[in-house]
N, C-alpha and C. Protein backbone atom coordinates (compact mmCIF):
# COMPACT_ATOMS: atom_id res chain seq x y z
N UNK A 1 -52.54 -3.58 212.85
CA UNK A 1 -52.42 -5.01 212.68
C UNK A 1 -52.91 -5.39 211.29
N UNK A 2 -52.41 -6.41 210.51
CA UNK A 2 -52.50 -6.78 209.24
C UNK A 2 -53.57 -7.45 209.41
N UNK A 3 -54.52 -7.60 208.54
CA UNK A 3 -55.87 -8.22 208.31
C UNK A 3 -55.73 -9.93 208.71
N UNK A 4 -56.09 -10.36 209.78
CA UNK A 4 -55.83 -11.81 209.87
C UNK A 4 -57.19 -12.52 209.15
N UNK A 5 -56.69 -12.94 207.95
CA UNK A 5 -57.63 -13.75 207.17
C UNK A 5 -58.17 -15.60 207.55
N UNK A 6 -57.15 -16.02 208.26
CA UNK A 6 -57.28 -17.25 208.66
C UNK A 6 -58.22 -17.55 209.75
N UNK A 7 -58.86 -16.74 210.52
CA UNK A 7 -59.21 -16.92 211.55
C UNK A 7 -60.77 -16.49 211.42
N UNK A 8 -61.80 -17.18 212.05
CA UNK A 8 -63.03 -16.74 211.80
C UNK A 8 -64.00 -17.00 213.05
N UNK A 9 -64.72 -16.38 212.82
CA UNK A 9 -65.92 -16.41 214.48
C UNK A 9 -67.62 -16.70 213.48
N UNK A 10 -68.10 -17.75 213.90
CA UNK A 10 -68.99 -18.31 213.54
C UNK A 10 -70.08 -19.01 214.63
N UNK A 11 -71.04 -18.10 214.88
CA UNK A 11 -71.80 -18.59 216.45
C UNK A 11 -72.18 -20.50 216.20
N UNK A 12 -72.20 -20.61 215.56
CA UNK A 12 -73.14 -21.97 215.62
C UNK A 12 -71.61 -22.96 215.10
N UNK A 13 -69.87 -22.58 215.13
CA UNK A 13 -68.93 -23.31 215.16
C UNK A 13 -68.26 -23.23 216.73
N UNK A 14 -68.19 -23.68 217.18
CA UNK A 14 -67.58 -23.58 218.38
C UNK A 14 -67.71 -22.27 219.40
N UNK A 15 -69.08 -22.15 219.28
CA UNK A 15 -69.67 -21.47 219.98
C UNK A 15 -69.49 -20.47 219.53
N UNK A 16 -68.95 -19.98 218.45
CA UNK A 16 -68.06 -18.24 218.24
C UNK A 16 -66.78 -18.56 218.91
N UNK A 17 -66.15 -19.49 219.09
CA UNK A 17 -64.52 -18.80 219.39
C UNK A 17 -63.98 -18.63 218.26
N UNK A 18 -62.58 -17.97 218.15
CA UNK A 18 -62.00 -17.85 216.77
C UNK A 18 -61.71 -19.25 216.47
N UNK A 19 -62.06 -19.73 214.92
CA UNK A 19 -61.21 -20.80 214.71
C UNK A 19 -60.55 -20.61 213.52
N UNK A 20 -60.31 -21.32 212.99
CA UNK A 20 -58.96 -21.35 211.59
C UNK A 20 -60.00 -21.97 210.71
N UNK A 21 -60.07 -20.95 209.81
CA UNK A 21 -60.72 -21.28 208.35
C UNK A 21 -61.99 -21.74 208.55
N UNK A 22 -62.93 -21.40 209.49
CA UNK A 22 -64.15 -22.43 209.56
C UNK A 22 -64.45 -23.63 210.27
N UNK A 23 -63.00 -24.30 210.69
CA UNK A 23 -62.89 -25.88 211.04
C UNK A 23 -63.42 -25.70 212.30
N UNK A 24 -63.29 -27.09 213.42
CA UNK A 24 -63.36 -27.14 214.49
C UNK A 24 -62.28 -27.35 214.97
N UNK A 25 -61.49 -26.11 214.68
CA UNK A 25 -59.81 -25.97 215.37
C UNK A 25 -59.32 -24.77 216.06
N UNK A 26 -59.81 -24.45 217.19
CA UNK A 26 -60.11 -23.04 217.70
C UNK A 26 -58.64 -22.68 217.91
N UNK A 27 -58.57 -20.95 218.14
CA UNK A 27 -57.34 -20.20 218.20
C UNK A 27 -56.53 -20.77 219.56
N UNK A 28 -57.56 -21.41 220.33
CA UNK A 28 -56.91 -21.62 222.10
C UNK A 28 -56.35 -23.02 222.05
N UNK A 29 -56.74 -23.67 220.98
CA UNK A 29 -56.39 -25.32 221.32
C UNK A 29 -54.71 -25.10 220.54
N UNK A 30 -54.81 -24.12 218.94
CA UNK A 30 -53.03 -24.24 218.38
C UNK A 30 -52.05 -23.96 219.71
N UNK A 31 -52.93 -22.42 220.49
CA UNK A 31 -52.18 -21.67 221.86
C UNK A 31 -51.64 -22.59 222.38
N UNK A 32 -52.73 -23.18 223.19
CA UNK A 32 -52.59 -24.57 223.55
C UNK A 32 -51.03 -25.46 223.81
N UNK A 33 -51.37 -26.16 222.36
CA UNK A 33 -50.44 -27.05 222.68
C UNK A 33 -48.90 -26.35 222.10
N UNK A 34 -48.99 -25.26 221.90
CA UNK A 34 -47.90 -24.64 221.40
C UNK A 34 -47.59 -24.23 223.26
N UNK A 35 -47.81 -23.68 223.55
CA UNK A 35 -47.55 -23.56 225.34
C UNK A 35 -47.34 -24.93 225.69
N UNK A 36 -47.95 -25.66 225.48
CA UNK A 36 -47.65 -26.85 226.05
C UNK A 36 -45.58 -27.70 225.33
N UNK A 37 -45.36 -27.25 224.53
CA UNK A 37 -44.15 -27.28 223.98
C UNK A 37 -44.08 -28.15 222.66
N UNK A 38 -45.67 -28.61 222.36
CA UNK A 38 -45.45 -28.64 221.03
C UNK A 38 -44.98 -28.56 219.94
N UNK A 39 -44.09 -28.35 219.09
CA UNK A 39 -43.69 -27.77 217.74
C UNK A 39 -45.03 -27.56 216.77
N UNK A 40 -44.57 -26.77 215.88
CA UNK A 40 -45.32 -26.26 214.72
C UNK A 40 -45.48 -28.05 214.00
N UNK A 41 -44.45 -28.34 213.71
CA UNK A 41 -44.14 -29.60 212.82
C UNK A 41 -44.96 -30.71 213.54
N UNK A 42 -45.24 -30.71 215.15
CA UNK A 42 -45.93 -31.75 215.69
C UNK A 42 -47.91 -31.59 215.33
N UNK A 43 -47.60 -29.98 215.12
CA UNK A 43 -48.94 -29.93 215.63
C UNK A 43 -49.36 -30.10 213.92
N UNK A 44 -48.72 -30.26 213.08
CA UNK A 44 -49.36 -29.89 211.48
C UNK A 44 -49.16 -31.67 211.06
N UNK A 45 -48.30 -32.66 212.20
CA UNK A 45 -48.75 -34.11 211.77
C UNK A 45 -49.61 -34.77 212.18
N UNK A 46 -49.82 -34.18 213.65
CA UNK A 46 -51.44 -34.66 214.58
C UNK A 46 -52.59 -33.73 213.82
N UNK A 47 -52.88 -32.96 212.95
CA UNK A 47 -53.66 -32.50 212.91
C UNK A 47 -53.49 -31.63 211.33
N UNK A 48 -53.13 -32.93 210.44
CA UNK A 48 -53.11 -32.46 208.89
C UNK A 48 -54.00 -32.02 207.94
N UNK A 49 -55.19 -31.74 208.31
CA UNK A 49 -55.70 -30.58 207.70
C UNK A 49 -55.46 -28.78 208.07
N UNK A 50 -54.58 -28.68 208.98
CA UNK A 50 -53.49 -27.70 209.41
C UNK A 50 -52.86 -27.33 208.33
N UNK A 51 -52.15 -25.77 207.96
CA UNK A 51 -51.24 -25.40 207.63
C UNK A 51 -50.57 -24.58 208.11
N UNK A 52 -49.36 -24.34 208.00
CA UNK A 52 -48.40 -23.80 208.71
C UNK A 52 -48.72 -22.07 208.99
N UNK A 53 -49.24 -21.83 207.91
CA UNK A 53 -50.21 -20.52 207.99
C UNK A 53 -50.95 -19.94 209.00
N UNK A 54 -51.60 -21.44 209.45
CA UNK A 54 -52.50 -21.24 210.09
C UNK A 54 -52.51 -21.29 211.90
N UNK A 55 -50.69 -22.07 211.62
CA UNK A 55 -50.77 -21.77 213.38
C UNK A 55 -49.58 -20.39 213.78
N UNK A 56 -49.09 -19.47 212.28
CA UNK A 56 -48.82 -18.52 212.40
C UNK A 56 -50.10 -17.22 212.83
N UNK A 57 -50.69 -17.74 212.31
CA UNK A 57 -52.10 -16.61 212.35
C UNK A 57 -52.94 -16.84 213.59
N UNK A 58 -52.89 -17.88 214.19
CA UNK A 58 -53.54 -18.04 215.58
C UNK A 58 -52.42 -17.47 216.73
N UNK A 59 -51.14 -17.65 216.29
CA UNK A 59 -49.67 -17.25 217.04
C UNK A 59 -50.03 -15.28 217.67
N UNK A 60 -50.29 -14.64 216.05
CA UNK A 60 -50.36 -13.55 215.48
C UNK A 60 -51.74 -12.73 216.29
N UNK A 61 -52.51 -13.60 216.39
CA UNK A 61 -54.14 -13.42 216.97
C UNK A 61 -53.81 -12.96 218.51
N UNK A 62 -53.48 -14.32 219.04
CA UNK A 62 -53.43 -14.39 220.47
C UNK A 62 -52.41 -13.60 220.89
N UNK A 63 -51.42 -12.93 220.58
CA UNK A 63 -50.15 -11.79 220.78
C UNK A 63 -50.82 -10.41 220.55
N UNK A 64 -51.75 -10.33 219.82
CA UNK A 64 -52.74 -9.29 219.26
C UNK A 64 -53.96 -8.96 221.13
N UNK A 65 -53.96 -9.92 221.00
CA UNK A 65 -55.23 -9.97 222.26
C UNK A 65 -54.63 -9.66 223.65
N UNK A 66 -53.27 -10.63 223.34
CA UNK A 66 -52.28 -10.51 224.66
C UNK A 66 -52.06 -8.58 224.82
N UNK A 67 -51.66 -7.93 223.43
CA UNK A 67 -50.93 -6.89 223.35
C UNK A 67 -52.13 -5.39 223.71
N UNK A 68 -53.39 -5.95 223.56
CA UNK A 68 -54.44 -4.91 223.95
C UNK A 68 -55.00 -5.36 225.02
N UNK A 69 -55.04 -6.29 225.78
CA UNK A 69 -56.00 -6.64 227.03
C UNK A 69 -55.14 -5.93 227.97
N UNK A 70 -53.74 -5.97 227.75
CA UNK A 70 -52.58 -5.25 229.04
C UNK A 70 -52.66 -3.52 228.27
N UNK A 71 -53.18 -3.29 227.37
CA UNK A 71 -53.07 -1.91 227.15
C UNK A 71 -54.37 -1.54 228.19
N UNK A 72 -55.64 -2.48 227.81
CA UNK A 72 -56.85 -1.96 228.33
C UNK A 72 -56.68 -1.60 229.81
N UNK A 73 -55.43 -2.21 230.39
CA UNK A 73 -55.39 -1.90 231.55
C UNK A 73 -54.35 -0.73 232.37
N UNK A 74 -54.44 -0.24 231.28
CA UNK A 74 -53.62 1.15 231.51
C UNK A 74 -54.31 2.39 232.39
N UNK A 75 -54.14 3.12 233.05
CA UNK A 75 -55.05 3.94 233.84
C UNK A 75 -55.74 5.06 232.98
């Protein structure tokens, strides 16, 4: 997996979840409303200190987590 630079874990930001760049914009809330049927374009006008980067790299994260939690469960 390519070095995900956007994303950071900081105990005293949101408890340590991953968020994007430092902010208080965790990897589960882009998940979120992107599951929820969001667009990229909705979520970067409700929430314009966003870049498009950045809900590729939370996209990239959580497919990452998705893609080893079902390995971990291999026999």
């Amino acid at each position: 997996m390519n070095q995900l630079t956007r994303i950071t874990f900081n105990p005293e930001v949101m408890g340590g979840k991953p968020c994007i760049r430092g902010l208080r914009m965790t990897v589960g809330t882009i998940v979120g409303l992107m599951v929820s049927g969001k667009t990229p374009e909705e979520i970067l006008k409700a929430y314009p200190y966003l870049e498009l980067a950045d809900i590729y790299e939370a996209l990239a994260y959580a497919n990452y987590l998705e893609h080893y939690l079902n390995l971990s469960k291999l026999p």
